[in-house]
Protein backbone atom coordinates (compact mmCIF):
# COMPACT_ATOMS: atom_id res chain seq x y z
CA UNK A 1 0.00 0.00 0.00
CA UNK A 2 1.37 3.80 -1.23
CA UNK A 3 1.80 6.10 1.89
CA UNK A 4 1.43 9.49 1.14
CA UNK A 5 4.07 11.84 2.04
CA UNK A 6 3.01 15.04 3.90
CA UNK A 7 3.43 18.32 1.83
CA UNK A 8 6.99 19.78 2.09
CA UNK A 9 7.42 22.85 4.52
CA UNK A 10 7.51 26.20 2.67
CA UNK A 11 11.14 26.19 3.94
CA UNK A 12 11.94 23.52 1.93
CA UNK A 13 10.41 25.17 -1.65
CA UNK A 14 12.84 26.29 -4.21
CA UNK A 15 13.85 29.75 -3.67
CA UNK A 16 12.35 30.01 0.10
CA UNK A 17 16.59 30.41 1.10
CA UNK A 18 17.54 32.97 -0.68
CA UNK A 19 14.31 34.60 -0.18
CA UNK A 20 14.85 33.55 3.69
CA UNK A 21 18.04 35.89 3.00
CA UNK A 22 16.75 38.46 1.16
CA UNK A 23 14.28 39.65 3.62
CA UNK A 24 17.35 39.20 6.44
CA UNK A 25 19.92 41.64 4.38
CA UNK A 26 16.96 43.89 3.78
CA UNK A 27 16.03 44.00 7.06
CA UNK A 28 19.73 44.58 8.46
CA UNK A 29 20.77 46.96 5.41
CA UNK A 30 17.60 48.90 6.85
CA UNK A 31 19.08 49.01 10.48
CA UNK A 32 22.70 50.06 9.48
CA UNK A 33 21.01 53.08 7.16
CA UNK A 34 19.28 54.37 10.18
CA UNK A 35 21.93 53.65 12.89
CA UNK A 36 24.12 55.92 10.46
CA UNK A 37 22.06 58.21 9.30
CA UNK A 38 18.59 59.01 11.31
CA UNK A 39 19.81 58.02 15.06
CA UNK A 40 22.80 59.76 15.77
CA UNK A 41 20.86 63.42 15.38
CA UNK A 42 17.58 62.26 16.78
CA UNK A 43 17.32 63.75 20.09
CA UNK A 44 15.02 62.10 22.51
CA UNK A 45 14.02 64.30 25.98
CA UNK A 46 13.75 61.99 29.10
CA UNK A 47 12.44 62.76 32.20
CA UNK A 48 12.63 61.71 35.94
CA UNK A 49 11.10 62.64 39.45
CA UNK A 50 13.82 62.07 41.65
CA UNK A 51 13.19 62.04 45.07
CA UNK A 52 16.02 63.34 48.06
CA UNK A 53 16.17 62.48 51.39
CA UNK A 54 16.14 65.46 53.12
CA UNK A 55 15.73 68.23 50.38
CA UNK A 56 14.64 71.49 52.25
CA UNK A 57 10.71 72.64 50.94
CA UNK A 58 12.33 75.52 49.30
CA UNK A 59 14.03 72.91 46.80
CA UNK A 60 10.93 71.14 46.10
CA UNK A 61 10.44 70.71 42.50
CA UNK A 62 14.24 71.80 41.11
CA UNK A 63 14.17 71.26 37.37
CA UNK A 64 17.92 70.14 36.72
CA UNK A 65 18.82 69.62 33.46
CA UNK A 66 21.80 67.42 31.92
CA UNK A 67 23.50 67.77 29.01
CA UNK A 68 26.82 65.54 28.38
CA UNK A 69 29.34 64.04 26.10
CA UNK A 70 29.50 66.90 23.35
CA UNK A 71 31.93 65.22 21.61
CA UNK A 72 32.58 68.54 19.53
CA UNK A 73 34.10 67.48 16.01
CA UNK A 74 33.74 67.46 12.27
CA UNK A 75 31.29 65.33 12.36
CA UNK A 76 29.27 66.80 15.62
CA UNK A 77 28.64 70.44 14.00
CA UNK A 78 27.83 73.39 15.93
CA UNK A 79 24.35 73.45 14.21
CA UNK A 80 23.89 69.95 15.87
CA UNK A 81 24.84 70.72 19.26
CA UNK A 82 22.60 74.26 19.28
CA UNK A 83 19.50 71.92 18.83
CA UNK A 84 20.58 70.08 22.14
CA UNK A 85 21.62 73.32 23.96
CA UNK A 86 17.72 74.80 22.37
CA UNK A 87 16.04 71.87 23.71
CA UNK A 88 17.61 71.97 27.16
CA UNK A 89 16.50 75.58 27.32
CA UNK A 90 13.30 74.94 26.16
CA UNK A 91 12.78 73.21 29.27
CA UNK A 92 13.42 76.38 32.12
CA UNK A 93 15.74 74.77 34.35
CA UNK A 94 16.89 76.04 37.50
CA UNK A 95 19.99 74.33 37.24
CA UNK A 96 22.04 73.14 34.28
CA UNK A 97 25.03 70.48 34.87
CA UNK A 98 27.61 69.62 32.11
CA UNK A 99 29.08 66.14 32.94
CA UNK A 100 31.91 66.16 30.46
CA UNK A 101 33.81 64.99 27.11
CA UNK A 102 33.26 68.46 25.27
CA UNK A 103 35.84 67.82 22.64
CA UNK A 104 36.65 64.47 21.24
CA UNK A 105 40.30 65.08 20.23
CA UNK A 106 42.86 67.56 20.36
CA UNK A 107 42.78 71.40 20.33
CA UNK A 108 41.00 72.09 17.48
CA UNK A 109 37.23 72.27 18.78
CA UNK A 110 37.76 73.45 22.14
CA UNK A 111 36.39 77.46 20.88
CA UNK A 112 33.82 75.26 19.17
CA UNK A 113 32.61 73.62 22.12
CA UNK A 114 32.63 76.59 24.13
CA UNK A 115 30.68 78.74 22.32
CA UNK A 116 28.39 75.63 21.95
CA UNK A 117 27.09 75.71 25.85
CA UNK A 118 27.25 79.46 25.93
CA UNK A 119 24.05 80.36 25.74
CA UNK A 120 22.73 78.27 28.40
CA UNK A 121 21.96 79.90 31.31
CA UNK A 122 19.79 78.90 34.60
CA UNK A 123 18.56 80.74 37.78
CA UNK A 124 21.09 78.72 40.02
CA UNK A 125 23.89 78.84 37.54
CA UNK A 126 25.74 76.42 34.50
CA UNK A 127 28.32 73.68 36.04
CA UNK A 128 30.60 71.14 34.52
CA UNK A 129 32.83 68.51 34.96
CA UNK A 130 35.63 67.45 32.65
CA UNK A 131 35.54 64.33 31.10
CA UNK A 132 38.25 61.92 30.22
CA UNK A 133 38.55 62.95 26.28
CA UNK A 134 38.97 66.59 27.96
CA UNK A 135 42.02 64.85 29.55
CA UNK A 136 42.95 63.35 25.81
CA UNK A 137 42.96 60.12 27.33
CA UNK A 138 41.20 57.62 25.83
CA UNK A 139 40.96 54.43 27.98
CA UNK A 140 41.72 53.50 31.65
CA UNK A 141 45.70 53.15 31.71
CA UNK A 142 45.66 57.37 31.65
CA UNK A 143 48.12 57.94 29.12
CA UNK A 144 47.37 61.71 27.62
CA UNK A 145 48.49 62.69 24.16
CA UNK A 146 48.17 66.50 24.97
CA UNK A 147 49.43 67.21 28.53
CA UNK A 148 47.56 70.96 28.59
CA UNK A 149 44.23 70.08 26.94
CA UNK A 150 42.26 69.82 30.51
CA UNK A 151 43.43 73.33 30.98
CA UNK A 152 42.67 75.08 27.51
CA UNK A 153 38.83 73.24 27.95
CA UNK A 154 38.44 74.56 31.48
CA UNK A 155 39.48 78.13 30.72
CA UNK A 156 37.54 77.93 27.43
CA UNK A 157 34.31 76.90 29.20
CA UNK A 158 35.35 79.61 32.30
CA UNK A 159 35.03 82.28 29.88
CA UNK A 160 31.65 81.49 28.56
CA UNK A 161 30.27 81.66 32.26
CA UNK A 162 30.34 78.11 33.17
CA UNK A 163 31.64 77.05 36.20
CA UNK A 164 34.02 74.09 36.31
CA UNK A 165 34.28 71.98 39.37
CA UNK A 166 37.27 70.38 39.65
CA UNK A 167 37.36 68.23 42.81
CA UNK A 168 35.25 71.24 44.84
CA UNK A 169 31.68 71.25 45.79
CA UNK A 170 29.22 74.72 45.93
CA UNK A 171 26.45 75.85 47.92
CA UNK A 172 23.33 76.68 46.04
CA UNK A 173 21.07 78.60 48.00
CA UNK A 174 17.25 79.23 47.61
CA UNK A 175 14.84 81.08 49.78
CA UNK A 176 17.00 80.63 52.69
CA UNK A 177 17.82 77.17 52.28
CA UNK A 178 20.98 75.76 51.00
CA UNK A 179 22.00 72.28 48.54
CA UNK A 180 25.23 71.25 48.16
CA UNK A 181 26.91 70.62 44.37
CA UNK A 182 29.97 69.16 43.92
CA UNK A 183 32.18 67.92 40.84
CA UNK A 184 35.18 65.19 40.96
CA UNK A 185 37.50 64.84 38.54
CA UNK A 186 37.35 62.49 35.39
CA UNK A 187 38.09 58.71 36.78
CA UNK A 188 40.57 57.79 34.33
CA UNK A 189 42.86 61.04 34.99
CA UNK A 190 44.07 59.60 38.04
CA UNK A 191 43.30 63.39 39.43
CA UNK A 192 39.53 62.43 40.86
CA UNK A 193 39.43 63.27 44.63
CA UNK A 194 35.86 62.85 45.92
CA UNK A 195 37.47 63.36 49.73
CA UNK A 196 38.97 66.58 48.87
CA UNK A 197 35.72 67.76 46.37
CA UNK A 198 33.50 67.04 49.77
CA UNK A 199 35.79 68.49 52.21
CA UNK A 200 33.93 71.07 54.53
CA UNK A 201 30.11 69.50 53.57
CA UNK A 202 28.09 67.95 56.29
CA UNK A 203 26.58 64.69 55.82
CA UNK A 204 23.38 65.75 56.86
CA UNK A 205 22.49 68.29 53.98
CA UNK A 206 21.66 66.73 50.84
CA UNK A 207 24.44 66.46 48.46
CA UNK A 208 23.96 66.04 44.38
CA UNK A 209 27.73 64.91 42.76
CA UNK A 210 28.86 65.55 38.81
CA UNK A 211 31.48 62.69 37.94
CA UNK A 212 31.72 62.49 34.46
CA UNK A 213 32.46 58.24 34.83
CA UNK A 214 29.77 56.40 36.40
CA UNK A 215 32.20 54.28 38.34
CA UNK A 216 33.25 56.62 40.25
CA UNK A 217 30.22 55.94 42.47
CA UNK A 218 32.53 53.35 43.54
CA UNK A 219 34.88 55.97 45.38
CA UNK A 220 32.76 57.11 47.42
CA UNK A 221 33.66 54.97 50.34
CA UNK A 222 30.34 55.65 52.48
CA UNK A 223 30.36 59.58 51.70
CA UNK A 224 27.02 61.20 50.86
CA UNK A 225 25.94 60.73 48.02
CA UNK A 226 22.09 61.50 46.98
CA UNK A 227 21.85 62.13 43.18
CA UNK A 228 24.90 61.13 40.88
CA UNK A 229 25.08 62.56 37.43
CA UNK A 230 27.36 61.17 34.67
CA UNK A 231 27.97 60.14 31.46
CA UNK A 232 30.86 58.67 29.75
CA UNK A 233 29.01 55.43 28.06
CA UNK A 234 27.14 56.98 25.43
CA UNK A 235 25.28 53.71 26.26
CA UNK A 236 27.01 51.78 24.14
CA UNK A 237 25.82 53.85 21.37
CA UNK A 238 24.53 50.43 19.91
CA UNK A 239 21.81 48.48 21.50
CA UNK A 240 21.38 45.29 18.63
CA UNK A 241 18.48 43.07 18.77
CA UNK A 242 19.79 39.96 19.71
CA UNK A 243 23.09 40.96 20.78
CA UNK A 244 22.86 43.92 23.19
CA UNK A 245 25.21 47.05 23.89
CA UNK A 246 28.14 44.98 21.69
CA UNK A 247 30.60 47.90 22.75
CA UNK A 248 30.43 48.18 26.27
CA UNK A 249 32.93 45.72 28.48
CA UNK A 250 30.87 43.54 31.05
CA UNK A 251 31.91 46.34 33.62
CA UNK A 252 30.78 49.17 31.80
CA UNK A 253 27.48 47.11 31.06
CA UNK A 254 26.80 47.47 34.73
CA UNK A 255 26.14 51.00 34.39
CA UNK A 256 25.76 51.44 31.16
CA UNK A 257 22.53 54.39 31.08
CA UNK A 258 19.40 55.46 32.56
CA UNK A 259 19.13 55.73 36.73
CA UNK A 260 20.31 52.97 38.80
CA UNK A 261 20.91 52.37 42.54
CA UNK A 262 24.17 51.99 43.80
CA UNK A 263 24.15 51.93 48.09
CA UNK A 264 22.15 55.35 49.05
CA UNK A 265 22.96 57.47 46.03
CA UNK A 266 20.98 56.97 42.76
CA UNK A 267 22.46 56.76 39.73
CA UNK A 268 22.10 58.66 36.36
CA UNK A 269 24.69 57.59 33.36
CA UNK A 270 23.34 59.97 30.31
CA UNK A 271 23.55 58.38 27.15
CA UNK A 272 25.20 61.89 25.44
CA UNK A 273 24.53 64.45 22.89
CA UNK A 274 27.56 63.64 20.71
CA UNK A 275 29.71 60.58 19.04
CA UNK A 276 32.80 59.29 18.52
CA UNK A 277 31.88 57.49 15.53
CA UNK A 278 28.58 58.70 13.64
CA UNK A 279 26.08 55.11 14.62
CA UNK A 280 23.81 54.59 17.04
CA UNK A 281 21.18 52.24 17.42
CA UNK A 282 18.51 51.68 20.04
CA UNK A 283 20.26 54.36 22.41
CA UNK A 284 19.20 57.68 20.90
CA UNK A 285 21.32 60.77 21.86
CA UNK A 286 19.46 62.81 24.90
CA UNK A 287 18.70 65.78 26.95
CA UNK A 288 17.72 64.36 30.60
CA UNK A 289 15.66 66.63 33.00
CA UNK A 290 15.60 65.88 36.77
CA UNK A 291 12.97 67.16 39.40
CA UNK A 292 13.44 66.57 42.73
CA UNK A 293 11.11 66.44 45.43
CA UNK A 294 11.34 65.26 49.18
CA UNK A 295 11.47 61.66 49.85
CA UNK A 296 8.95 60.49 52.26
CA UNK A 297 10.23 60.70 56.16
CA UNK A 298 11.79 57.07 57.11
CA UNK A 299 11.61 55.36 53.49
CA UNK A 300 14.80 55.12 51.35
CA UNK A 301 14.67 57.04 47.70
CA UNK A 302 13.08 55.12 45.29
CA UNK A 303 13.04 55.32 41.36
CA UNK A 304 9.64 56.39 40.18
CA UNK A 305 9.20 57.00 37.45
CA UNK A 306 10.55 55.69 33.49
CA UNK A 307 11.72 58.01 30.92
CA UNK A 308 9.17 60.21 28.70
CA UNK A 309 10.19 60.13 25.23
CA UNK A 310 10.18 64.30 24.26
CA UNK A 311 11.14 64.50 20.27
């Protein structure tokens, strides 16, 4: 007796392959086109209530806004960086924070990158770290390829009206009551000094820290900490389906962007304005806006909220 044989499996037609692989090159050509092209430029606007143990009423509801890794080069133009320095003023902080990497490499953009931040401006003032391309050093060992560059960014961004903290904290003061900002020194430049940047603060006023590397939450060896704000990651830049932030080191994964907990002190790594090579995917470039509010009496901070997508 003939047994019938059950109809072959489309996958097993002639020409279902190399359609199979026609649809997958399509589909990845597509990706590449846009992680070149369309993602790199496409600002996103993310937002987060942050809540402070301790923050005197007069604080209550501080718009800070971040801005971070510039990255000022050929191929991040001024025009480029004046739509992330429009959008952070569209949003009326009372605070803006700079959290380093304004030039990629060498001399040549530092004016550039000045003039860049320039025209933001904020009730409570404009504050920056430097970052470790600021340093011209470009991975952990610290070897810089242009001794003085720290010191032409600082003075260029000095000039402008920002203030650069370099291991020292401030006092911000509204209504009467007071909130201490202070700004380490880039990880990598073997010059970051959180004991010396929180010398003279008392632990019991609340305390918000610019560290351009997210590690350097490590340092803090039990000090204060309420609110770090860094950058450094870019977030990998690339975020593949399948394959995940492909650039980032299993350390750097750990913080790698968005808030985290580390301890007491939250955690913000921004994902950056700029690039150091033009492709991003699934980790758009961003402006981040904090406001902080009083966490409850007795309960530890908590994160509450996820980003809103702005643009």
């Amino acid at each position: 007796m003939h047994q019938a044989h059950p109809p072959r499996p489309p996958a097993d037609r002639p020409h279902a392959r190399p359609r199979r692989w026609a649809r997958w090159i399509g589909q990845h050509w597509a990706r590449l086109h846009y992680a070149r092209r369309v993602e790199p430029t496409w600002l996103e606007l993310n937002r987060w209530d942050v809540p402070i143990s301790g923050l005197p009423a007069a604080f209550a509801g501080l718009k800070v806004v971040q801005l971070s890794d510039l990255h000022c080069s050929r191929h991040v133009t001024p025009a480029y960086v004046g739509e992330a320095v429009d959008l952070a003023l569209a949003q009326r902080a009372d605070l803006v924070v700079l959290t380093g990497d304004f030039i990629h490499r060498g001399y040549r953009h530092v004016a550039e990158a000045a003039a860049g931040v320039s025209r933001l401006t904020a009730p409570l003032g404009v504050y920056a770290v430097l970052g470790n391309h600021d340093y011209s050093i470009r991975n952990a060992l610290g070897v810089r390829r242009f001794k003085h560059l720290r010191r032409a960014v600082a003075d260029a961004l000095v000039a402008t009206g920002v203030r650069v903290l370099r291991n020292e904290s401030v006092r911000l003061e509204r209504d009467g009551a007071a909130l201490d900002l202070a700004g380490v020194d880039d990880l990598w430049s073997r010059a970051c000094d959180p004991e010396r940047a929180f010398a003279g603060l008392a632990e019991s006023a609340p305390r918000l820290v610019l560290a351009h590397n997210p590690h350097t939450v490590e340092r803090l060896a039990g000090r204060r900490c309420d609110l770090m704000l860094s950058g450094h990651t870019h977030g990998g830049q690339v975020d593949w389906p399948g394959l995940g932030r492909v650039a980032l080191s299993r350390r750097a994964k750990r913080f790698a962007a968005g808030l985290y907990r580390h301890g007491h002190t939250l955690l913000y790594v921004h994902k950056g304005v700029g690039f150091g090579w033009r492709f991003r995917f699934g980790v758009r470039p961003e402006v981040a806006v904090f406001t902080l509010f009083p966490a409850a009496e007795g309960r530890e901070p908590e994160l509450c909220t996820s980003p809103v997508p702005g643009l």
